[in-house]
PDB file of N, CA and C in Angstrom:
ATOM      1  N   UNK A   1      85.169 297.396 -18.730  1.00  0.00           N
ATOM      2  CA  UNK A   1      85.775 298.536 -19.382  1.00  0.00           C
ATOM      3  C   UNK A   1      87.145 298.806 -18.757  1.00  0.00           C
ATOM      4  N   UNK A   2      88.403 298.957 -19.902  1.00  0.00           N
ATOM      5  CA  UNK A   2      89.395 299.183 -18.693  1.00  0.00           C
ATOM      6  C   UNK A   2      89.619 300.790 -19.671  1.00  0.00           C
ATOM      7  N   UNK A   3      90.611 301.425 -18.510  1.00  0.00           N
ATOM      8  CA  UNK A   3      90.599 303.186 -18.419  1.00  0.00           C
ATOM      9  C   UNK A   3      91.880 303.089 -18.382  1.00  0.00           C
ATOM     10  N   UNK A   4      92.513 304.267 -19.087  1.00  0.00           N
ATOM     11  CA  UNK A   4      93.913 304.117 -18.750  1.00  0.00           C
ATOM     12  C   UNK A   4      94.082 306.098 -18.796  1.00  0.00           C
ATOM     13  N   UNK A   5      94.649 306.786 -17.954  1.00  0.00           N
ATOM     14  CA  UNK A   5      95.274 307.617 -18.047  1.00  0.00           C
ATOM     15  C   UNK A   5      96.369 307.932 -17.855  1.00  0.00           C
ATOM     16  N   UNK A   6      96.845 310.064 -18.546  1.00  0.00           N
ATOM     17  CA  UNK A   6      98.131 310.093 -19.124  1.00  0.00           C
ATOM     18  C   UNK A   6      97.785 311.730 -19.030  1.00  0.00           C
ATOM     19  N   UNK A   7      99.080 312.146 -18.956  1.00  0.00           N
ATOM     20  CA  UNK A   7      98.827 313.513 -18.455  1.00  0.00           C
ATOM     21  C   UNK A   7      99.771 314.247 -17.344  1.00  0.00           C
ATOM     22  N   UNK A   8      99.784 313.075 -16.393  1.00  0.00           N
ATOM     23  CA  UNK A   8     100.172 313.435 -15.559  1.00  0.00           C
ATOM     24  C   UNK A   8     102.173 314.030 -15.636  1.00  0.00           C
ATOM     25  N   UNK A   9     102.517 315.197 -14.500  1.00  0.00           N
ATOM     26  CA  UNK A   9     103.594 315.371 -14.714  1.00  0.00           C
ATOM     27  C   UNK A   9     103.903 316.545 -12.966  1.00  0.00           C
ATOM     28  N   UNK A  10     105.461 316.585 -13.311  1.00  0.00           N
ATOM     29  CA  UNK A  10     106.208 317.640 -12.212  1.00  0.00           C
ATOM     30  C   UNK A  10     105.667 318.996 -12.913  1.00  0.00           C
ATOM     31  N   UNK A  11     105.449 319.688 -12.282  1.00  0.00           N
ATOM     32  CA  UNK A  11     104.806 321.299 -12.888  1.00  0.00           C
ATOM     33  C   UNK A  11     104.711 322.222 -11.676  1.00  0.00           C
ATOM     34  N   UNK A  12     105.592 323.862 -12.054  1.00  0.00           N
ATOM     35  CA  UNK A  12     105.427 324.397 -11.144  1.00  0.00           C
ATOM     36  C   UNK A  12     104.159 324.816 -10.495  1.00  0.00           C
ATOM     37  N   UNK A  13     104.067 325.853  -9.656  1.00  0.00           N
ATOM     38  CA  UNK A  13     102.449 326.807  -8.792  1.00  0.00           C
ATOM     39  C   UNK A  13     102.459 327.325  -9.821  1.00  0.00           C
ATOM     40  N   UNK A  14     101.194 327.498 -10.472  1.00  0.00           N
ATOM     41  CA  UNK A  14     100.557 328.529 -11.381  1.00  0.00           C
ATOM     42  C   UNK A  14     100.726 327.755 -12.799  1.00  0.00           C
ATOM     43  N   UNK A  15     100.938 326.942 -12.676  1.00  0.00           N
ATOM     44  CA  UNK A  15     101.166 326.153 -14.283  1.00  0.00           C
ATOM     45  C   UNK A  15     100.096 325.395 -14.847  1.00  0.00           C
ATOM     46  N   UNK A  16      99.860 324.639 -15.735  1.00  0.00           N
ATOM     47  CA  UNK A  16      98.369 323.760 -16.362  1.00  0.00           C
ATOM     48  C   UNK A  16      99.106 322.415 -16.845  1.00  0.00           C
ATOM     49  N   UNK A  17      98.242 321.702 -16.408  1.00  0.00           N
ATOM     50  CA  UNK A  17      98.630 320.133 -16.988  1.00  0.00           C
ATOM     51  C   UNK A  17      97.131 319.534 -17.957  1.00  0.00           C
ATOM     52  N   UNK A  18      96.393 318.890 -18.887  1.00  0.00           N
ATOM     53  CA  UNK A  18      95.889 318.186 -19.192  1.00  0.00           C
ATOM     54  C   UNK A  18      95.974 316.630 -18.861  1.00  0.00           C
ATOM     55  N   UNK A  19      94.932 316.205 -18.751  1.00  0.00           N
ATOM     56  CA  UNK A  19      95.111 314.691 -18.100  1.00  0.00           C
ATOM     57  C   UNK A  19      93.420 313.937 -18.956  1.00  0.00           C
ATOM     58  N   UNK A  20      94.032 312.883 -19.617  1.00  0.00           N
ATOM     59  CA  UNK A  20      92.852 312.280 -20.673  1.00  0.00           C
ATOM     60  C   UNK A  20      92.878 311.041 -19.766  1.00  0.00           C
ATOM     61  N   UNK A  21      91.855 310.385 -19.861  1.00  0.00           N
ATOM     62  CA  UNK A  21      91.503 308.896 -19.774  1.00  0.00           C
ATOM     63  C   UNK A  21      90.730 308.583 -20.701  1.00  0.00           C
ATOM     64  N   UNK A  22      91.512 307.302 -21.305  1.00  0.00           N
ATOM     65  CA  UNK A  22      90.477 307.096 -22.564  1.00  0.00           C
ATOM     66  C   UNK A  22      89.991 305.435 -22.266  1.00  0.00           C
ATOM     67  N   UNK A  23      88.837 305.290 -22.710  1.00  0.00           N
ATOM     68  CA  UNK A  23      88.100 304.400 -22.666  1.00  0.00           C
ATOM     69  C   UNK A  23      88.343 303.025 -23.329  1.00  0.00           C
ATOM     70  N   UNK A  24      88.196 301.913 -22.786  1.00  0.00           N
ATOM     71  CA  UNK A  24      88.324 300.790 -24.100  1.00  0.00           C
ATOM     72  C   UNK A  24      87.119 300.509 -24.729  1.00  0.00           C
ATOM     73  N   UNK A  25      85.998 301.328 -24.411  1.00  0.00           N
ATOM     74  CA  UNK A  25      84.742 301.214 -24.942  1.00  0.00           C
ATOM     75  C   UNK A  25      84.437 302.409 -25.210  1.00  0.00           C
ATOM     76  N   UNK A  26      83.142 302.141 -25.941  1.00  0.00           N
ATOM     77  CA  UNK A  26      82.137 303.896 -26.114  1.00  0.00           C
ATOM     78  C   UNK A  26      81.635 304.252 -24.926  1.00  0.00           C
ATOM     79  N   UNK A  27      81.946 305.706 -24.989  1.00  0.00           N
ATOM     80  CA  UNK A  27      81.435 306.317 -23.561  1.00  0.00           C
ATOM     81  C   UNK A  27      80.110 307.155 -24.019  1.00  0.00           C
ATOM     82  N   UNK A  28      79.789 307.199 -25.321  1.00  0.00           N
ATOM     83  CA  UNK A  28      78.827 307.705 -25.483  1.00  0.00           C
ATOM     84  C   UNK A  28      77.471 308.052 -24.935  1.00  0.00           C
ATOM     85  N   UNK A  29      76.774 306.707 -24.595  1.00  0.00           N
ATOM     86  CA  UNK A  29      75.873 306.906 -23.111  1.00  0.00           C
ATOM     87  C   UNK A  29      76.017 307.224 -22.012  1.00  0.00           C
ATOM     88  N   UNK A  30      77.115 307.241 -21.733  1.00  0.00           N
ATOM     89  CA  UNK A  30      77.692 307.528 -20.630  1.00  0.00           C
ATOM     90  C   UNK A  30      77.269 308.349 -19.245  1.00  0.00           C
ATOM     91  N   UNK A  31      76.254 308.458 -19.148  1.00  0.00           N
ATOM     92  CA  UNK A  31      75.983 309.985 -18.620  1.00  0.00           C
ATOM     93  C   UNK A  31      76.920 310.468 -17.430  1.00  0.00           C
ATOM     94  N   UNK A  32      77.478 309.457 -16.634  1.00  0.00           N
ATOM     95  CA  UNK A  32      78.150 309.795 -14.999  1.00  0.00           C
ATOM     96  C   UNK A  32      79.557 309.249 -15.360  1.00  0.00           C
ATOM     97  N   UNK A  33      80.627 310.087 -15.445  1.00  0.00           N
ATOM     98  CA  UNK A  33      82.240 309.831 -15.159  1.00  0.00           C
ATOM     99  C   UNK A  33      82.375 310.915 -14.686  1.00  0.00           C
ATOM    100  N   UNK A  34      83.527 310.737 -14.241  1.00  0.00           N
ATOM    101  CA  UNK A  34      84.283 311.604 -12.904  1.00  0.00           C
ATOM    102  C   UNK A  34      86.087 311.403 -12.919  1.00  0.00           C
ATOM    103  N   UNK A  35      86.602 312.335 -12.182  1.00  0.00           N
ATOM    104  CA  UNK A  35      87.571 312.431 -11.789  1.00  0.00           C
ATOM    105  C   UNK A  35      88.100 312.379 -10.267  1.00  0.00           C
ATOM    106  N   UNK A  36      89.000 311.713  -9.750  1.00  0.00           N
ATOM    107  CA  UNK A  36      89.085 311.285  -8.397  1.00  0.00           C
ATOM    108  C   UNK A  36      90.399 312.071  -8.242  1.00  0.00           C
ATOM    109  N   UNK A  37      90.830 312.254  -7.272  1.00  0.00           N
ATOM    110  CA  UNK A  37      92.371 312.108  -6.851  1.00  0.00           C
ATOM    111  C   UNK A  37      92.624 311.882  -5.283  1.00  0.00           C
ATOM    112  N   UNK A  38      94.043 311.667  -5.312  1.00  0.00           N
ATOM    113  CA  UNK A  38      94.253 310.606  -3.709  1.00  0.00           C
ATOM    114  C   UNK A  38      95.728 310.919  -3.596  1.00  0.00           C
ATOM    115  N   UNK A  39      95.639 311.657  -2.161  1.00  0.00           N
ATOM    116  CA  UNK A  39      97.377 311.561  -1.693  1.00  0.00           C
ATOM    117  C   UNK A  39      97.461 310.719  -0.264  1.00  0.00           C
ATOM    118  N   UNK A  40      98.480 309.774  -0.692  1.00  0.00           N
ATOM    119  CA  UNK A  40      98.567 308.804   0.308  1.00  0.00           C
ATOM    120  C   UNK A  40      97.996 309.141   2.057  1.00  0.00           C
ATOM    121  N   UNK A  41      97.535 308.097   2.202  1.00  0.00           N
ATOM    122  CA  UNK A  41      97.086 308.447   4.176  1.00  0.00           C
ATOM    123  C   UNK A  41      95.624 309.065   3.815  1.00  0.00           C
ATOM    124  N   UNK A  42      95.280 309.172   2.746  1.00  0.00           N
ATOM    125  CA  UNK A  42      93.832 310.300   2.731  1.00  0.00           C
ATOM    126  C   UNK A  42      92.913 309.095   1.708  1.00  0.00           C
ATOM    127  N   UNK A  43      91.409 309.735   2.160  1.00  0.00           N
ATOM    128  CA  UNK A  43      91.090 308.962   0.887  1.00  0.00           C
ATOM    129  C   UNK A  43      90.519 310.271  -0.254  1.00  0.00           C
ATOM    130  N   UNK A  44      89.874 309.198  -0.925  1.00  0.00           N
ATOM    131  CA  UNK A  44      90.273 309.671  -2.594  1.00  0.00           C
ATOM    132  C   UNK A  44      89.028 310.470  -2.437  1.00  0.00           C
ATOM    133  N   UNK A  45      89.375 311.552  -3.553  1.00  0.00           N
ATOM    134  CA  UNK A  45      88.636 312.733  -3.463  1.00  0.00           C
ATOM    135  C   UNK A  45      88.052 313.092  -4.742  1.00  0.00           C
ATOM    136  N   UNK A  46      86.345 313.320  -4.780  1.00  0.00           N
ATOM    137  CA  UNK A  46      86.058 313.606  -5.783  1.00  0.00           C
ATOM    138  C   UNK A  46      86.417 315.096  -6.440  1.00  0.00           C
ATOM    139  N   UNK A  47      86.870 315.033  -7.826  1.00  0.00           N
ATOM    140  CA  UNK A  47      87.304 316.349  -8.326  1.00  0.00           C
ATOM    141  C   UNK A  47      86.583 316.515  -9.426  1.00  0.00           C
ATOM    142  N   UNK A  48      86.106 316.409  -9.667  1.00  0.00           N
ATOM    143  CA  UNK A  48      85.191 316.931 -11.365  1.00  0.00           C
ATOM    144  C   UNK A  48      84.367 315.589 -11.715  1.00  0.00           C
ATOM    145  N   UNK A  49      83.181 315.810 -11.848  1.00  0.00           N
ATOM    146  CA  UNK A  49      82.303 315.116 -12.674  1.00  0.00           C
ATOM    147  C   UNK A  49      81.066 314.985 -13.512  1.00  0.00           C
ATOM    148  N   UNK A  50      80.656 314.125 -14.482  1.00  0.00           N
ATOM    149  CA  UNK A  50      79.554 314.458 -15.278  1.00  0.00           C
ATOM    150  C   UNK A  50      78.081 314.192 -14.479  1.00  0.00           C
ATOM    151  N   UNK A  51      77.337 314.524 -14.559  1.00  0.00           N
ATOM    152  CA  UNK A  51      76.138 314.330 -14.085  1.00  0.00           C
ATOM    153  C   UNK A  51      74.884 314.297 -14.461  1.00  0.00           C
ATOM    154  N   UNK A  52      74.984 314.029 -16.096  1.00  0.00           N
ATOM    155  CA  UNK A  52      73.790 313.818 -16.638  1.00  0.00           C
ATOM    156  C   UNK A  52      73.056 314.519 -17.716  1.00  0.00           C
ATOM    157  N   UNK A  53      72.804 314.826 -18.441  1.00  0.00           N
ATOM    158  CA  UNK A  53      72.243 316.071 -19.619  1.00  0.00           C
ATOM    159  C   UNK A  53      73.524 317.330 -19.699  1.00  0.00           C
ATOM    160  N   UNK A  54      74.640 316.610 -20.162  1.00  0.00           N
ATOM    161  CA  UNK A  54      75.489 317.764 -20.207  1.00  0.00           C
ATOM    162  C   UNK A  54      75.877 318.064 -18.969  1.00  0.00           C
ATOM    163  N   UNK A  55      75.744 318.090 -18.085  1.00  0.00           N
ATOM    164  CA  UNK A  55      76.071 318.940 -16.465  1.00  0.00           C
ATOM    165  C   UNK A  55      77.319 318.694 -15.983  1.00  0.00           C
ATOM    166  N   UNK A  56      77.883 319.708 -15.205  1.00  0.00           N
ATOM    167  CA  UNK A  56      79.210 319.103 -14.904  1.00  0.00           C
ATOM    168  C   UNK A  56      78.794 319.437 -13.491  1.00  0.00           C
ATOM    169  N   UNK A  57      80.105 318.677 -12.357  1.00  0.00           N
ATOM    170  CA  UNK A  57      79.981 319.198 -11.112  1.00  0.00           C
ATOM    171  C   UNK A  57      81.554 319.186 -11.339  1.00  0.00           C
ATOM    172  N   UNK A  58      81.755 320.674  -9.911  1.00  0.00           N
ATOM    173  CA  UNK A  58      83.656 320.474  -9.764  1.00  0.00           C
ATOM    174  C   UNK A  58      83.203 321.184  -8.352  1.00  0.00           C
ATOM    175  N   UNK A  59      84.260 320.261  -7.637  1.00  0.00           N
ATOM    176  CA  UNK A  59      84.965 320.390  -6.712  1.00  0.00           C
ATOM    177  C   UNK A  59      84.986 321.701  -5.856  1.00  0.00           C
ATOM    178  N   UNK A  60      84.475 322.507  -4.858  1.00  0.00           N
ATOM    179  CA  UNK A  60      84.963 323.639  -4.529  1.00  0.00           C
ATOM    180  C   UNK A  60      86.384 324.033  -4.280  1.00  0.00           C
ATOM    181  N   UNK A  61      87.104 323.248  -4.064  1.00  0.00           N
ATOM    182  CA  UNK A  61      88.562 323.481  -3.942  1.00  0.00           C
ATOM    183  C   UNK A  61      89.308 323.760  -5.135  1.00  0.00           C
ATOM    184  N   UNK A  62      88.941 323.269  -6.498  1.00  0.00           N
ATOM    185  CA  UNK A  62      89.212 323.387  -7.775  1.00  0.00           C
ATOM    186  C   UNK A  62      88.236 324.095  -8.669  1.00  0.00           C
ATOM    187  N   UNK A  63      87.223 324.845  -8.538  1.00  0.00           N
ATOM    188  CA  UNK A  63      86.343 325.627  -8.938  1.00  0.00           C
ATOM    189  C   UNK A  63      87.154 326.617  -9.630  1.00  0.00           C
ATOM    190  N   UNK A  64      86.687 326.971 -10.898  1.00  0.00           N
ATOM    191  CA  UNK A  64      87.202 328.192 -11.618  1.00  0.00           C
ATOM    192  C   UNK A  64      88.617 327.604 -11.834  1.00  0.00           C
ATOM    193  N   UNK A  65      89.330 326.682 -11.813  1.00  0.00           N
ATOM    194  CA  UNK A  65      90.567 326.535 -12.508  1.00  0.00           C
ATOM    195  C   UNK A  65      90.182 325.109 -12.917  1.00  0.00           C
ATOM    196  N   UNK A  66      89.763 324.024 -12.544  1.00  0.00           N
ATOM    197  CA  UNK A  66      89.809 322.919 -13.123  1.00  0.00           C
ATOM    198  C   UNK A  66      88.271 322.644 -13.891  1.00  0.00           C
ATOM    199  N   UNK A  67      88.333 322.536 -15.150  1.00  0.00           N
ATOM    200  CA  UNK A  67      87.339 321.637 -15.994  1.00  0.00           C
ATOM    201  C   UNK A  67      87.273 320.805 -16.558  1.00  0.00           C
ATOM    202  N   UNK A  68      86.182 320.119 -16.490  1.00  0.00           N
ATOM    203  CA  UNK A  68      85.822 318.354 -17.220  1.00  0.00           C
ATOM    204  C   UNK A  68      85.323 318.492 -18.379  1.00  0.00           C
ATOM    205  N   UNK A  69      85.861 317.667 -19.365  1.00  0.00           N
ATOM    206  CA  UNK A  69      85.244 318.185 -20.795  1.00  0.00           C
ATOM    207  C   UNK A  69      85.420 316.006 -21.187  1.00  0.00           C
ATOM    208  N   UNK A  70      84.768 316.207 -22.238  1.00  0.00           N
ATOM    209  CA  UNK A  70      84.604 314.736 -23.399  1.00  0.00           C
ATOM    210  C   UNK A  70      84.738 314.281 -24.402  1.00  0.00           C
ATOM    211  N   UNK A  71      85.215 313.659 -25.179  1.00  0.00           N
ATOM    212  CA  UNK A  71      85.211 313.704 -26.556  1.00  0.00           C
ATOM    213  C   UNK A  71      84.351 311.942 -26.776  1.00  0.00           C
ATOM    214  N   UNK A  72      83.620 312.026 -26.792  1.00  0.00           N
ATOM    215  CA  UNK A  72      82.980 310.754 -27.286  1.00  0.00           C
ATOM    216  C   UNK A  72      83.611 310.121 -28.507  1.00  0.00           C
ATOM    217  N   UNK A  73      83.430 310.812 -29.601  1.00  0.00           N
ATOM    218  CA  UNK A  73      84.012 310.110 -30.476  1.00  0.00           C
ATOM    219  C   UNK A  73      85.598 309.280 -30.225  1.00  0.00           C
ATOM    220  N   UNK A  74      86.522 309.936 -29.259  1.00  0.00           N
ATOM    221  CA  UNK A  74      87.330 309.217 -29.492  1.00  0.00           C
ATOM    222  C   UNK A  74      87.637 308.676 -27.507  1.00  0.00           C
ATOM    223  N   UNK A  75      86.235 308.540 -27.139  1.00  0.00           N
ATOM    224  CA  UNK A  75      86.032 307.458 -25.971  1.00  0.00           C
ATOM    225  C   UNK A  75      87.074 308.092 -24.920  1.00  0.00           C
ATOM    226  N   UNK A  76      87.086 309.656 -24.861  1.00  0.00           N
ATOM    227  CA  UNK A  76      88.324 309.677 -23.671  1.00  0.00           C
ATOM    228  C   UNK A  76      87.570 311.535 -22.872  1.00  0.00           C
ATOM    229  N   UNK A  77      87.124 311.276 -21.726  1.00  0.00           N
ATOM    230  CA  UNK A  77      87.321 311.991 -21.150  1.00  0.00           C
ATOM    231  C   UNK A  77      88.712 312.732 -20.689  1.00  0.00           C
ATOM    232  N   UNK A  78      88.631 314.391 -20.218  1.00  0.00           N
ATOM    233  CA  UNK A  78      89.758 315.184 -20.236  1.00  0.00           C
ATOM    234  C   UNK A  78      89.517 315.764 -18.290  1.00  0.00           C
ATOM    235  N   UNK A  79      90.509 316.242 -17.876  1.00  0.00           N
ATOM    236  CA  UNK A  79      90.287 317.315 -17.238  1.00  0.00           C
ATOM    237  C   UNK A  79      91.678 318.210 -17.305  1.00  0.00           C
ATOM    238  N   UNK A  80      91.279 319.640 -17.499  1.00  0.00           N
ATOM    239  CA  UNK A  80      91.995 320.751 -17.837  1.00  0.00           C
ATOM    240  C   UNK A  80      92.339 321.245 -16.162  1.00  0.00           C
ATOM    241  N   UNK A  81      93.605 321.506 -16.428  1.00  0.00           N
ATOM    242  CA  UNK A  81      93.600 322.092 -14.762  1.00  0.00           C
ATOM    243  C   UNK A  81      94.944 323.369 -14.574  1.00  0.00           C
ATOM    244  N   UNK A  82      94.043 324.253 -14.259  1.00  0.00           N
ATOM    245  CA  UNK A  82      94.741 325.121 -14.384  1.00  0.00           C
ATOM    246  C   UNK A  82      94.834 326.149 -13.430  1.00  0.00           C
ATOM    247  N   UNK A  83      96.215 327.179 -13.019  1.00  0.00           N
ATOM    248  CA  UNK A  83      96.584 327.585 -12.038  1.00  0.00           C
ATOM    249  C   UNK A  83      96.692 326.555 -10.572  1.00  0.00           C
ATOM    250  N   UNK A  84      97.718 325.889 -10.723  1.00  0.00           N
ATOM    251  CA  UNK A  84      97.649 324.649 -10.308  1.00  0.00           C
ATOM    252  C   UNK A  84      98.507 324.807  -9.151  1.00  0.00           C
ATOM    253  N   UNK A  85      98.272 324.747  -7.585  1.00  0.00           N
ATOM    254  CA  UNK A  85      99.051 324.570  -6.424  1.00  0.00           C
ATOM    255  C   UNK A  85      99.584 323.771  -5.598  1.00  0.00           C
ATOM    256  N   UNK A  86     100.259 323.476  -4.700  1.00  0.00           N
ATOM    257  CA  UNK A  86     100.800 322.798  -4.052  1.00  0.00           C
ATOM    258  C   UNK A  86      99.918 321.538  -3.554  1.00  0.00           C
ATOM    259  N   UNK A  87      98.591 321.667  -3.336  1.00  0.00           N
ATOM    260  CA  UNK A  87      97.778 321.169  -2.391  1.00  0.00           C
ATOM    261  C   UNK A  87      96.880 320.218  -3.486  1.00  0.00           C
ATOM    262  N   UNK A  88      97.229 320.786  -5.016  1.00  0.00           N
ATOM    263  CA  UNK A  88      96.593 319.988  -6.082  1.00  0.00           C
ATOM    264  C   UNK A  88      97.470 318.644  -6.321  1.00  0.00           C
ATOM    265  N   UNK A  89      98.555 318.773  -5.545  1.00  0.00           N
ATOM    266  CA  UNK A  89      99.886 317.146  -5.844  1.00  0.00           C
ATOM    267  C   UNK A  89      98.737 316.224  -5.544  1.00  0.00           C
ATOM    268  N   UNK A  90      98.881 315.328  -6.091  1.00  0.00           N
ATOM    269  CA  UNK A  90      98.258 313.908  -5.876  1.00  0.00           C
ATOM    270  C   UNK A  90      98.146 313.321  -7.307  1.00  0.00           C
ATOM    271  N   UNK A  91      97.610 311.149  -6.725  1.00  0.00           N
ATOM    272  CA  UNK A  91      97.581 311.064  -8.348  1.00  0.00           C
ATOM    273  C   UNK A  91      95.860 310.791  -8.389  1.00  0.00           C
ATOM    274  N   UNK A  92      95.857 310.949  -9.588  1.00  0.00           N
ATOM    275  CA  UNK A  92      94.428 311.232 -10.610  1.00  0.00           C
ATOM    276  C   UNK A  92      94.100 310.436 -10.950  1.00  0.00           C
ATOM    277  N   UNK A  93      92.666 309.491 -10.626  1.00  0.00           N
ATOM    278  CA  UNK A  93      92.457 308.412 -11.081  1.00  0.00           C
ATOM    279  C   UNK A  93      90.613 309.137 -12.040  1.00  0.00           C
ATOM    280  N   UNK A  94      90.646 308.779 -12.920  1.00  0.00           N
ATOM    281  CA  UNK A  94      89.140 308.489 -13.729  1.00  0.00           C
ATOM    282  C   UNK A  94      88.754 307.323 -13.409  1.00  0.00           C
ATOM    283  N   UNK A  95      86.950 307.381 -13.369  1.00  0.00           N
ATOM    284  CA  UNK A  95      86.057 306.330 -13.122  1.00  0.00           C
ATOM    285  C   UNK A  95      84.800 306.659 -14.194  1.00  0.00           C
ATOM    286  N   UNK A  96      84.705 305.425 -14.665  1.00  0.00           N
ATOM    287  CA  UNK A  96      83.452 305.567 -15.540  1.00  0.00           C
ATOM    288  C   UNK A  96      82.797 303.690 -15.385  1.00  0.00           C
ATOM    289  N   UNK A  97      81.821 304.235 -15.139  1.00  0.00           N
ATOM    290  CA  UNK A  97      80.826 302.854 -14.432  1.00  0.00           C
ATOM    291  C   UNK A  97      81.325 302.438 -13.393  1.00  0.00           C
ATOM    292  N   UNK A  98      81.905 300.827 -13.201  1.00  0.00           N
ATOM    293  CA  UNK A  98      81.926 300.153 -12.081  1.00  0.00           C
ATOM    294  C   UNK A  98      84.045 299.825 -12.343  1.00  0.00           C
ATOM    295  N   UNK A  99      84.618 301.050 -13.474  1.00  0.00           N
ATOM    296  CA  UNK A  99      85.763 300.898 -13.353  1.00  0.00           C
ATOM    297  C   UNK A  99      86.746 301.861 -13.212  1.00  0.00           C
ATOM    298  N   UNK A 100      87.608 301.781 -12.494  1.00  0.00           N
ATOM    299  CA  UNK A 100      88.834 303.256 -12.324  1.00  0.00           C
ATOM    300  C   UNK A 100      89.826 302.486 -13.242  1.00  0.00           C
ATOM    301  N   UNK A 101      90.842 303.916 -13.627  1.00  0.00           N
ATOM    302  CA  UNK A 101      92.047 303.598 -14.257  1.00  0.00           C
ATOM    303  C   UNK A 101      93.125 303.014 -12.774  1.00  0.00           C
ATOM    304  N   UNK A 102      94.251 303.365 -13.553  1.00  0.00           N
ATOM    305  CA  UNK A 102      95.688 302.798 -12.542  1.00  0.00           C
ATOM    306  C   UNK A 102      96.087 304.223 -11.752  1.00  0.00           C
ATOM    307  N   UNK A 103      95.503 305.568 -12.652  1.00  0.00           N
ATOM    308  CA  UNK A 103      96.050 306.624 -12.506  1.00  0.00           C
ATOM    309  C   UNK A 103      97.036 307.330 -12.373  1.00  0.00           C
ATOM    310  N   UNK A 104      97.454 308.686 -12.539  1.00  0.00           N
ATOM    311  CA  UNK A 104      98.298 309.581 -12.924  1.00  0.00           C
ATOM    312  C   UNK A 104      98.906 310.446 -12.011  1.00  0.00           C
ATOM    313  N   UNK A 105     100.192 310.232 -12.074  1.00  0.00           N
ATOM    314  CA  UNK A 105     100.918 311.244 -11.264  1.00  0.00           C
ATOM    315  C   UNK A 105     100.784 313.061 -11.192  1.00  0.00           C
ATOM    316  N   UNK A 106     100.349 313.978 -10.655  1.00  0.00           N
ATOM    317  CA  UNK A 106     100.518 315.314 -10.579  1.00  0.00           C
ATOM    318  C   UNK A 106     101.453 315.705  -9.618  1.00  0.00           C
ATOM    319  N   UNK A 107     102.346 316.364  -9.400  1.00  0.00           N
ATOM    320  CA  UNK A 107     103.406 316.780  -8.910  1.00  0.00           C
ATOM    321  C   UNK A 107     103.597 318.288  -8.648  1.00  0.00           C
ATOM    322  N   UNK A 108     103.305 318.842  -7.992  1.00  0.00           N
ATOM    323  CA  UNK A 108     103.251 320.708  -8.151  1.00  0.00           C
ATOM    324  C   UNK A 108     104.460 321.059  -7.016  1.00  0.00           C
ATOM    325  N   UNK A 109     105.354 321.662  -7.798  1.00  0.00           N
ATOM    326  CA  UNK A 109     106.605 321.984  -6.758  1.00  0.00           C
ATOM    327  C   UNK A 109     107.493 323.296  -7.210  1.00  0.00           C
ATOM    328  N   UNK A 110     107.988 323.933  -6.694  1.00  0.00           N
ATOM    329  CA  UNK A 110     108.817 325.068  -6.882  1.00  0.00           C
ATOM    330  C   UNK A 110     110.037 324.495  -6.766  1.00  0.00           C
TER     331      UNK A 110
END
């Protein structure tokens, strides 16, 4: 399966970005994708993911501003992220099965 996401951008503190990864396959069964992100020297950090009968998990650091949502039909997981700070910079990689995208730049700066 390859993943490609898009979304990513420069955006001030307090602003919202959307970020899709869409699938080259059906994600329909899907039950477990996720959202990662990684700022250099660190490793990669789980930020939002599915977990099975509908369920989501997020992140305590991103709780109440960032959510994971799906669109099956058109094979592309989302995450919404909003009120967005300094400490949220990094880039954004999606994983679904045994594949990550190339991932996406986020940028949060005054």
């Amino acid at each position: 399966m390859q993943l490609e996401e898009s979304g990513g951008d420069l955006v001030h503190p307090g602003g919202s970005l959307r970020l899709s990864c869409v699938a080259s396959e059906s994600i329909f069964a899907v039950n477990t994708m996720a959202w990662y992100r990684q700022v250099p020297g660190r490793q990669r950090e789980l930020v939002a993911e599915f977990i099975g009968a509908g369920m989501t998990r997020i992140a305590d650091s991103v709780k109440g501003r960032f959510t994971i949502s799906r669109d099956n039909a058109k094979n592309t997981m989302y995450l919404q992220m909003n009120n967005l700070k300094f400490e949220d910079t990094a880039k954004y990689f999606c994983h679904i099965r045994d594949s990550w995208g190339p991932g996406t730049q986020v940028t949060v700066s005054s």
